[in-house]
Protein backbone atom coordinates (compact mmCIF):
# COMPACT_ATOMS: atom_id res chain seq x y z
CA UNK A 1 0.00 0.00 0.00
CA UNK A 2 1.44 3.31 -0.75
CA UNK A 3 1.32 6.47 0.10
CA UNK A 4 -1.81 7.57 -2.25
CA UNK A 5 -3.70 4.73 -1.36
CA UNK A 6 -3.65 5.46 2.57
CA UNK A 7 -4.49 9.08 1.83
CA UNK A 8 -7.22 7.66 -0.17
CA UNK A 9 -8.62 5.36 3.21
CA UNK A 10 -7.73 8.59 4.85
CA UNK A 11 -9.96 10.94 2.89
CA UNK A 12 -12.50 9.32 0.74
CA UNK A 13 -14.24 12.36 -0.72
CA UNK A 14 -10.88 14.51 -1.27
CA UNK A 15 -10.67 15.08 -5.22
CA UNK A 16 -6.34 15.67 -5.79
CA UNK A 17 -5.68 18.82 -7.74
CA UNK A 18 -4.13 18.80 -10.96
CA UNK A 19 -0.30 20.38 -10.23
CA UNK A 20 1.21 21.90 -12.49
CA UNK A 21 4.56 23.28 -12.45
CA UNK A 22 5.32 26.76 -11.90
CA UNK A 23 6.20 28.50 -14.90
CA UNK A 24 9.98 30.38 -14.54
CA UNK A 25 9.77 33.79 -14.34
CA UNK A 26 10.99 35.40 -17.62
CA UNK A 27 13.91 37.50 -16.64
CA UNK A 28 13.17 41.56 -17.19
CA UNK A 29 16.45 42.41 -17.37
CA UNK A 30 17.37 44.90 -19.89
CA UNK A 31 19.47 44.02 -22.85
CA UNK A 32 21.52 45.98 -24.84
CA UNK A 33 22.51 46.47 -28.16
CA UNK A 34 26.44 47.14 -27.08
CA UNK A 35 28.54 43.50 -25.95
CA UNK A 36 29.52 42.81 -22.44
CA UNK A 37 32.85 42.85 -22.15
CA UNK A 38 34.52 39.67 -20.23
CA UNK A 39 37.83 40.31 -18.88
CA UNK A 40 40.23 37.84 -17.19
CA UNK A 41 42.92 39.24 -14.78
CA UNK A 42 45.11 38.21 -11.83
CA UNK A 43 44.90 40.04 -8.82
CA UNK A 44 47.04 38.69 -6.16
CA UNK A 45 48.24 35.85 -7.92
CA UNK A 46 44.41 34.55 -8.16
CA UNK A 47 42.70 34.72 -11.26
CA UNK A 48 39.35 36.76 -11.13
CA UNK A 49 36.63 37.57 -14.50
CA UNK A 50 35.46 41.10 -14.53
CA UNK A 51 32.18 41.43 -16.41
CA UNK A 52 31.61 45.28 -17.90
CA UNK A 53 29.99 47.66 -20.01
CA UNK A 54 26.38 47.13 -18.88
CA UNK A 55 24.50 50.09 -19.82
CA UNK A 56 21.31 49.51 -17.70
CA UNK A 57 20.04 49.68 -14.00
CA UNK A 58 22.35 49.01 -11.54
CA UNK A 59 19.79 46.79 -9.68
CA UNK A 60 19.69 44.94 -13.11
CA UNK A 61 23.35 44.42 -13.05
CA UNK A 62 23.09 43.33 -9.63
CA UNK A 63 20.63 40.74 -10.42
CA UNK A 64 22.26 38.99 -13.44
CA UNK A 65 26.07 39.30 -11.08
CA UNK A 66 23.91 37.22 -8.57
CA UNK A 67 23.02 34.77 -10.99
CA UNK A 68 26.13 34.07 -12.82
CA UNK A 69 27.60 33.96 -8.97
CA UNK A 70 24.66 31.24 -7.95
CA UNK A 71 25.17 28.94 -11.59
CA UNK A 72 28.44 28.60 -11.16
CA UNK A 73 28.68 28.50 -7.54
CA UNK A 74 31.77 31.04 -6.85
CA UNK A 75 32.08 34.10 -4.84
CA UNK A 76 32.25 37.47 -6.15
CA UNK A 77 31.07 40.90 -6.04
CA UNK A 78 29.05 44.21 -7.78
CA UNK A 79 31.60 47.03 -7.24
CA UNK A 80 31.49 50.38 -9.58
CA UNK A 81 29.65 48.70 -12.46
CA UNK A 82 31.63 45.88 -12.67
CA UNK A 83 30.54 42.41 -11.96
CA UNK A 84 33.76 40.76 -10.43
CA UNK A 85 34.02 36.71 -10.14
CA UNK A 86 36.48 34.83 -8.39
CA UNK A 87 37.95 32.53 -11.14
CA UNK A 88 38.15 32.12 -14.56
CA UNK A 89 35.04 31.50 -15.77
CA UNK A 90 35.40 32.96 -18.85
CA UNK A 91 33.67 30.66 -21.05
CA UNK A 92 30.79 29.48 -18.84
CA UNK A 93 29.91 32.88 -18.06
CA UNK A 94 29.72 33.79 -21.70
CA UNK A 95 27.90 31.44 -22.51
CA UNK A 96 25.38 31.71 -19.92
CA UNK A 97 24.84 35.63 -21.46
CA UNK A 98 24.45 34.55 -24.77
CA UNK A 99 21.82 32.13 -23.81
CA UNK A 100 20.30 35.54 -21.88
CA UNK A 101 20.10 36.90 -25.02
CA UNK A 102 23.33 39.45 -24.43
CA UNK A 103 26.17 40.05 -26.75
CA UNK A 104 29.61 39.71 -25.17
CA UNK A 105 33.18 40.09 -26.34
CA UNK A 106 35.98 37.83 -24.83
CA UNK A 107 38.80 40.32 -24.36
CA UNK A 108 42.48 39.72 -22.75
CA UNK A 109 44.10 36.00 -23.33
């Protein structure tokens, strides 16, 4: 006996919902025409991916630094319109804004 049938003993005239799965929020994050520029650099002898040249709200920029920060499950940081992530992530991260629907430009190595 499983789980369904014992809730069925349980409750004889409860009719189950339907469930259906929540549909993801479509992100309403400005795009722009200009690319995002993706920059690799050492700082301290650790290597670090500075994402730049977003155009839009800074609360924007802030939302799409703490994606990129939660896929690929780094640290980093929003400072002076720069996205900053520990590691290079280079390719992931470009990636991940061209499936956004951003244009980005790979510059430095």
């Amino acid at each position: 006996m499983d789980l369904q049938d014992q809730l069925k003993n349980l409750f004889p005239d409860h009719v189950p919902e339907e469930t259906s799965e929540p549909e993801a929020p479509e992100s309403d994050i400005w795009l722009q025409d200009d690319p995002l520029l993706c920059k690799y650099e050492k700082r301290k002898g650790k290597p670090i991916t500075i994402i730049e040249g977003y155009t839009g709200a800074d609360s924007d920029f802030k939302q799409l630094a703490k994606e990129i920060k939660q896929l690929l499950s780094v640290g980093g940081s929003f400072k002076n319109e720069k996205i900053i992530i520990q590691g290079d992530y280079r390719d992931k991260i470009m990636k991940f804004l061209q499936e956004k629907g951003f244009k980005t430009k790979r510059v430095g190595g």
